[in-house]
C-alpha atoms as a PDB file:
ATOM      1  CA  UNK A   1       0.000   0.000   0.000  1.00  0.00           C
ATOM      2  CA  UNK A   2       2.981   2.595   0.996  1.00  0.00           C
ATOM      3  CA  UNK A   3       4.403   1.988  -2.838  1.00  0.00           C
ATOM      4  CA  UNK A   4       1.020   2.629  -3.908  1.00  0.00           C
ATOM      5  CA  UNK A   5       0.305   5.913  -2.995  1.00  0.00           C
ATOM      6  CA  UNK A   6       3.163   7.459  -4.238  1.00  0.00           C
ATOM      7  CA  UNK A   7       2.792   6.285  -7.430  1.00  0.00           C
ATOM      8  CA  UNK A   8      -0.536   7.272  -7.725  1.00  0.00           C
ATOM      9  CA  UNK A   9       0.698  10.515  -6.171  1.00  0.00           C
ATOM     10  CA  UNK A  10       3.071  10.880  -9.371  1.00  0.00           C
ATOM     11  CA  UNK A  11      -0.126   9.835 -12.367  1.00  0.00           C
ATOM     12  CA  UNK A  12      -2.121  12.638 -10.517  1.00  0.00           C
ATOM     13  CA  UNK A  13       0.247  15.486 -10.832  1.00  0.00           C
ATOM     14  CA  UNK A  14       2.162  14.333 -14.470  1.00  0.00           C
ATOM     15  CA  UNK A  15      -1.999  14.035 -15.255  1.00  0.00           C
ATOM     16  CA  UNK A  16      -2.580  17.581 -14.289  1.00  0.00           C
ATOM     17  CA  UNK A  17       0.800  19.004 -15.968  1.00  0.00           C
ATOM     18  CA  UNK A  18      -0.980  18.347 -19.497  1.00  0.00           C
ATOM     19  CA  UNK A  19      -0.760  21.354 -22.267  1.00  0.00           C
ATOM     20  CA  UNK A  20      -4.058  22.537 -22.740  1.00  0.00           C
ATOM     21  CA  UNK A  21      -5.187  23.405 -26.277  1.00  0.00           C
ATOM     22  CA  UNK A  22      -7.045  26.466 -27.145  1.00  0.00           C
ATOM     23  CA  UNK A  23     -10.249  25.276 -29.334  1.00  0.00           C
ATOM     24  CA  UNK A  24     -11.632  27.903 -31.810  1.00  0.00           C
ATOM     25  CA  UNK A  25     -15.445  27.724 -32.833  1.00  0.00           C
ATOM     26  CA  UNK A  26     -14.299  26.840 -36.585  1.00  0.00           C
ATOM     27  CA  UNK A  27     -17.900  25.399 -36.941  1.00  0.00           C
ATOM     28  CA  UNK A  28     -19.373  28.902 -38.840  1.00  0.00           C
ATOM     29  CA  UNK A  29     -15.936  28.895 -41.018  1.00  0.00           C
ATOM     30  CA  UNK A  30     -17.165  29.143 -44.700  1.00  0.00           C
ATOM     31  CA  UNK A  31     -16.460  27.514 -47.446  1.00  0.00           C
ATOM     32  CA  UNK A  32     -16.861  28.901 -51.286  1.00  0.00           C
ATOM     33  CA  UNK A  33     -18.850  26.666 -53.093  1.00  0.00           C
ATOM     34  CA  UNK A  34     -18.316  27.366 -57.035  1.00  0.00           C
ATOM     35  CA  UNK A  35     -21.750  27.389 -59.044  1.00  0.00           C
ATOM     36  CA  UNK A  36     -22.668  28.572 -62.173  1.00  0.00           C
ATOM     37  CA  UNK A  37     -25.280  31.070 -61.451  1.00  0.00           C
ATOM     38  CA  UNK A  38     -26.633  32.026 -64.824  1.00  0.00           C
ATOM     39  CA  UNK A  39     -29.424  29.157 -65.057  1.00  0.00           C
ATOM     40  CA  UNK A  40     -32.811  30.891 -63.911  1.00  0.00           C
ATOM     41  CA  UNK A  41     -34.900  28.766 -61.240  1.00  0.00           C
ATOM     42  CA  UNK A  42     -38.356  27.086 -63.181  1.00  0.00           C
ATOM     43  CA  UNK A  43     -41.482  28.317 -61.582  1.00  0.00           C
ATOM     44  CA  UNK A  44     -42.812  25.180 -60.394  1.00  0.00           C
ATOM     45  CA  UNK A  45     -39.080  24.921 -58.584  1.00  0.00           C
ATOM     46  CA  UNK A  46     -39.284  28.069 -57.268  1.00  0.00           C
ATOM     47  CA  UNK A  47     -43.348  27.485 -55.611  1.00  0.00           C
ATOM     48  CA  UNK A  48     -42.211  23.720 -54.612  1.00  0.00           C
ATOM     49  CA  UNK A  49     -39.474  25.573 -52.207  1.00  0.00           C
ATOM     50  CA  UNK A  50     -41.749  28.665 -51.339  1.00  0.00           C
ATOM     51  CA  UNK A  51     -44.451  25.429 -50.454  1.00  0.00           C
ATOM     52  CA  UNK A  52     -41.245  23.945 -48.392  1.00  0.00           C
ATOM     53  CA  UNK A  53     -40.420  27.279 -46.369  1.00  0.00           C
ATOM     54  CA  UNK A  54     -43.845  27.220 -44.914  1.00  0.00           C
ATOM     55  CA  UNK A  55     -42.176  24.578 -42.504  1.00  0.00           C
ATOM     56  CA  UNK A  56     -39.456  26.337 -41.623  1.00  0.00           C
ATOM     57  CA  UNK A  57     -39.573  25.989 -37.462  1.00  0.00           C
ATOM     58  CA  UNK A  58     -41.429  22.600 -37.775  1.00  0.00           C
ATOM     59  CA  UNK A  59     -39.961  20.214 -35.322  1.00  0.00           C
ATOM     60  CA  UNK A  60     -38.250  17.198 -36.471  1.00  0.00           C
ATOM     61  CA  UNK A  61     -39.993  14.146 -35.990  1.00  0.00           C
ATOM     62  CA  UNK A  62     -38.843  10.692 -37.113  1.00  0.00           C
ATOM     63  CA  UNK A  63     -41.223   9.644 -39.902  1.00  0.00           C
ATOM     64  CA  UNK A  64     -43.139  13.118 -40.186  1.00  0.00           C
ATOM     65  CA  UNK A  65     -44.568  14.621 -43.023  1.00  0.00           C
ATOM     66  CA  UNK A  66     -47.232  17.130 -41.366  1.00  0.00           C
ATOM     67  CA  UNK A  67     -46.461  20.339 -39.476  1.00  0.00           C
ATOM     68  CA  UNK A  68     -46.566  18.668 -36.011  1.00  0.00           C
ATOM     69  CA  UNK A  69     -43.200  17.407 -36.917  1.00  0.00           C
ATOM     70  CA  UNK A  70     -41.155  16.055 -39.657  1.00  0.00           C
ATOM     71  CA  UNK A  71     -37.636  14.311 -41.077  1.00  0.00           C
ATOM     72  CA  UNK A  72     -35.753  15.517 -44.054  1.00  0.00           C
ATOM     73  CA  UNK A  73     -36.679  13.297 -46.883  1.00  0.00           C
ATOM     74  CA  UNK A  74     -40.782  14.131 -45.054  1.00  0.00           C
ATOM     75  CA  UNK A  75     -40.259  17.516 -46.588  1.00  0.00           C
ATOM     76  CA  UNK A  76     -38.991  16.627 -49.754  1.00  0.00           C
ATOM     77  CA  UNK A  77     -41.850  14.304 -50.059  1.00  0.00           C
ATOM     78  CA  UNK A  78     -44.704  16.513 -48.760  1.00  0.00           C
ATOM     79  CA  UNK A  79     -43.231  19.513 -50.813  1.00  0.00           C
ATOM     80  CA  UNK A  80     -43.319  17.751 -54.246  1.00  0.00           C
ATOM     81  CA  UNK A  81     -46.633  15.731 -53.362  1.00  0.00           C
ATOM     82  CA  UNK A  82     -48.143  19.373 -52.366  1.00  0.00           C
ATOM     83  CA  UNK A  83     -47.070  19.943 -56.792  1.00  0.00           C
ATOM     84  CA  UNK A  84     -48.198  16.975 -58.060  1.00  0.00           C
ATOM     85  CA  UNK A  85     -44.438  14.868 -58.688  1.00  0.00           C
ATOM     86  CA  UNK A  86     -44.341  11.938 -56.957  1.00  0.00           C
ATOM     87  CA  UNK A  87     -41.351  10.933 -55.106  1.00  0.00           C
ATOM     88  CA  UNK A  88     -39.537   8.297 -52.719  1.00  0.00           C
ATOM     89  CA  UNK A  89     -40.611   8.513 -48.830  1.00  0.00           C
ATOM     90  CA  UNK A  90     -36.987   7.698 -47.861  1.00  0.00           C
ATOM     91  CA  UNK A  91     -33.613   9.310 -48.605  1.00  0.00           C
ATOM     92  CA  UNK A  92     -32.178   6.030 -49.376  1.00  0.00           C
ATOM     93  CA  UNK A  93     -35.102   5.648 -51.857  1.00  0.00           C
ATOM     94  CA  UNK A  94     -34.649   9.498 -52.885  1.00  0.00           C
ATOM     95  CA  UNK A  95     -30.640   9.264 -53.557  1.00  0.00           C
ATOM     96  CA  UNK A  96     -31.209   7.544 -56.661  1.00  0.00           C
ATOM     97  CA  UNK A  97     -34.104   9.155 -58.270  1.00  0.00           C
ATOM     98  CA  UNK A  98     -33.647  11.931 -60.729  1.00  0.00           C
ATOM     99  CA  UNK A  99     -29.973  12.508 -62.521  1.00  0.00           C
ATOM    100  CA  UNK A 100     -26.893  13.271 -61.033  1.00  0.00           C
ATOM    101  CA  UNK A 101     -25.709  16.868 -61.299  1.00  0.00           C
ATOM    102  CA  UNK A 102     -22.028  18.434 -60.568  1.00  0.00           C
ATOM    103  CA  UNK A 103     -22.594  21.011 -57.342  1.00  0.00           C
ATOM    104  CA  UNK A 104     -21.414  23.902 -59.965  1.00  0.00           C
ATOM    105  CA  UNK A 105     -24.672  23.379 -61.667  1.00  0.00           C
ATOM    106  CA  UNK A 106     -27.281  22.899 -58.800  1.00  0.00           C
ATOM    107  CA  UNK A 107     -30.419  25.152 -59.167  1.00  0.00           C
ATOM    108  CA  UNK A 108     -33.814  26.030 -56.935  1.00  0.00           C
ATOM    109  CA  UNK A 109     -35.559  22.935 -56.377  1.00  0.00           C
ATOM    110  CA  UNK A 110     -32.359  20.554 -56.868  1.00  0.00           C
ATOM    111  CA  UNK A 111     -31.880  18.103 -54.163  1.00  0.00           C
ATOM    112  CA  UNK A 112     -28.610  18.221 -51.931  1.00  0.00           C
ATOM    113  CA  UNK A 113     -27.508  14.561 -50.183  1.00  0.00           C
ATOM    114  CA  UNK A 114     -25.418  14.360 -46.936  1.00  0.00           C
ATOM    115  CA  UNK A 115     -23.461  11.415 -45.096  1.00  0.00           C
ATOM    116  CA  UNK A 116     -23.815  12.935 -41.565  1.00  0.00           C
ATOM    117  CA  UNK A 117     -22.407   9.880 -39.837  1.00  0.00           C
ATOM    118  CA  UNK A 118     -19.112  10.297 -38.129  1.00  0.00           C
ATOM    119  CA  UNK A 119     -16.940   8.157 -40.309  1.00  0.00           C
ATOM    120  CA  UNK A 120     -19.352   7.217 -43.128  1.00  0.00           C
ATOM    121  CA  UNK A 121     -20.139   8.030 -46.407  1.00  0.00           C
ATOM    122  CA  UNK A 122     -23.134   6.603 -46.478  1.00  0.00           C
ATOM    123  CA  UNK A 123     -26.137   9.247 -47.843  1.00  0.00           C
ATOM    124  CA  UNK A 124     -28.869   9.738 -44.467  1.00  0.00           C
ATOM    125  CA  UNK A 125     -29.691  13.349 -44.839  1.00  0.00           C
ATOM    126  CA  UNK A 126     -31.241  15.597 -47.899  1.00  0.00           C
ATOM    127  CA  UNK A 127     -32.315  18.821 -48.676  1.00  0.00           C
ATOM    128  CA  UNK A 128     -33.591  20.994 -51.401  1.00  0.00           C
ATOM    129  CA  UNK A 129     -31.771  23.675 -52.624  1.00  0.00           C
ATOM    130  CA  UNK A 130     -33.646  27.270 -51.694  1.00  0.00           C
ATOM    131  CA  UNK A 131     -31.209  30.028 -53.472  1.00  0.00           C
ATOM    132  CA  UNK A 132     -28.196  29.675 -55.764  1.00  0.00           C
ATOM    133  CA  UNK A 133     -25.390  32.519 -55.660  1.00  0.00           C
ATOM    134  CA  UNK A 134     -21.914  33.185 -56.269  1.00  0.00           C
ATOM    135  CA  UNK A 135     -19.924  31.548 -53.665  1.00  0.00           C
ATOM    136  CA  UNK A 136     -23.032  29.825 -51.684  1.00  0.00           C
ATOM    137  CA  UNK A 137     -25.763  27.006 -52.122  1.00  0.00           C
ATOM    138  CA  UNK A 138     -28.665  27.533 -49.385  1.00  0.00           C
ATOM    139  CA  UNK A 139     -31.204  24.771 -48.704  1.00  0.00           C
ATOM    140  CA  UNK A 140     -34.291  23.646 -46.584  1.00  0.00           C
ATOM    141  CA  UNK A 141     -34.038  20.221 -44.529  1.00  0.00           C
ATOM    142  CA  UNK A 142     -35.143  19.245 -41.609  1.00  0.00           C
ATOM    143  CA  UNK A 143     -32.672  19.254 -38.585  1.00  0.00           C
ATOM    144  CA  UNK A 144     -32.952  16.488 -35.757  1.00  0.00           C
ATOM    145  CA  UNK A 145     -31.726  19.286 -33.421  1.00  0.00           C
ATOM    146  CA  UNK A 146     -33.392  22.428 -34.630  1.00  0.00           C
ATOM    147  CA  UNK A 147     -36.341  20.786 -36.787  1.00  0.00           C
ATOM    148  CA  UNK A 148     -36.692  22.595 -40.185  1.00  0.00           C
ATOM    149  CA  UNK A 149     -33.990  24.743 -41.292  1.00  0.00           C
ATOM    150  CA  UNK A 150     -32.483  26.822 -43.893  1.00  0.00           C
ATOM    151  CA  UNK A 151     -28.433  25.891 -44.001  1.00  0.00           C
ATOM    152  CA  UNK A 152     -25.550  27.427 -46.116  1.00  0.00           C
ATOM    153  CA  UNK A 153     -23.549  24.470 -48.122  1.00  0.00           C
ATOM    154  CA  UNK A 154     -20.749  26.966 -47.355  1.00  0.00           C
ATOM    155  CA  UNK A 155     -21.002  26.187 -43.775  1.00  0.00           C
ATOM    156  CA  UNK A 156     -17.761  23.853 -42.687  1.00  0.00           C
ATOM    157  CA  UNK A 157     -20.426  20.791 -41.428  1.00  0.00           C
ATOM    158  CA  UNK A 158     -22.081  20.818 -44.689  1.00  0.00           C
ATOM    159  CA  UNK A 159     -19.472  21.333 -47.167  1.00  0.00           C
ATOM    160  CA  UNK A 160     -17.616  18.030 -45.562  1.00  0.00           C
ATOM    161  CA  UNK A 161     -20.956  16.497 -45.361  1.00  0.00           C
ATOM    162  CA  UNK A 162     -22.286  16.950 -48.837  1.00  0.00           C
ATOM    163  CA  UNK A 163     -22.370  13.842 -51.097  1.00  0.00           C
ATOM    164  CA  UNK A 164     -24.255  14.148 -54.113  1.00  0.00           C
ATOM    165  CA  UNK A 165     -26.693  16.460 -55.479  1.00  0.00           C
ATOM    166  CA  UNK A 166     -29.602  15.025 -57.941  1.00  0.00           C
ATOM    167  CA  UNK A 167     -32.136  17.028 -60.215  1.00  0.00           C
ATOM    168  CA  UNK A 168     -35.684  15.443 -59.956  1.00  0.00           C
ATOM    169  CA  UNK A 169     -37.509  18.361 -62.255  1.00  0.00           C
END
């Protein structure tokens, strides 16, 4: 017992002798995101994401499509249902419908896929692109913290996140 403590004696203070790093809030840094911005929005993109934003503050809600609560691909689904274009329920069913488009050329209405598992590339989160300018892609989705949202793709979680984007217009 008498070698005991002093060892322990010696963890506890080399333990408390550590550097300590300063950590910077790098979470807001921005990324650009290069688009071609000539390409005018179609109308019936441009009312499915007006129809979209009415949900903005909705809670999220596993399985949701109503505005008692909702998921990401429930918004995508409600919004083009709402229009008349008939879609996937599920994001895994949703990654795959449509054609695949390069980021540079993403438009109002495209839809923007996410891998938002720690160590996975695997597509679980979508959105629908809101506004297109120089520099930025914004886009509606449905947040299981903060419910539905509008996000920046220049923001440093979703520019690592992003997967694919896919026009289904």
């Amino acid at each position: 017992m008498k070698r005991i403590l002093p060892i322990l004696f010696l963890l506890l203070i080399v333990s408390n002798c550590k550097s300590k790093k300063n950590y910077t809030n790098k979470e807001k840094q921005s990324h650009t995101v290069k688009v071609n911005t000539t390409a005018e929005p179609t109308e019936e993109a441009e009312t499915i994401v007006k129809f979209a934003k009415k949900f903005e503050g909705t809670r999220y809600k596993y399985g949701g499509t109503t505005k008692r609560g909702m998921d990401c691909s429930g918004l995508i689904y409600t919004s083009f249902k709402e229009h008349d274009i008939s879609l996937p329920r599920t994001t895994s069913g949703l990654k795959s419908t449509g054609d695949w488009i390069d980021v540079k050329e993403v438009n109002v209405g495209d839809l923007l896929f996410f891998a938002t598992k720690k160590n996975n590339r695997n597509v679980n989160h979508v959105g629908i692109v809101t506004n297109v300018r120089t520099g930025n892609v914004e886009f509606i989705h449905a947040s299981s913290s903060k419910g539905v949202m509008i996000s920046s793709l220049a923001d440093k979680y979703w520019y690592f996140a992003f997967v694919q984007a896919r026009r289904v217009l």
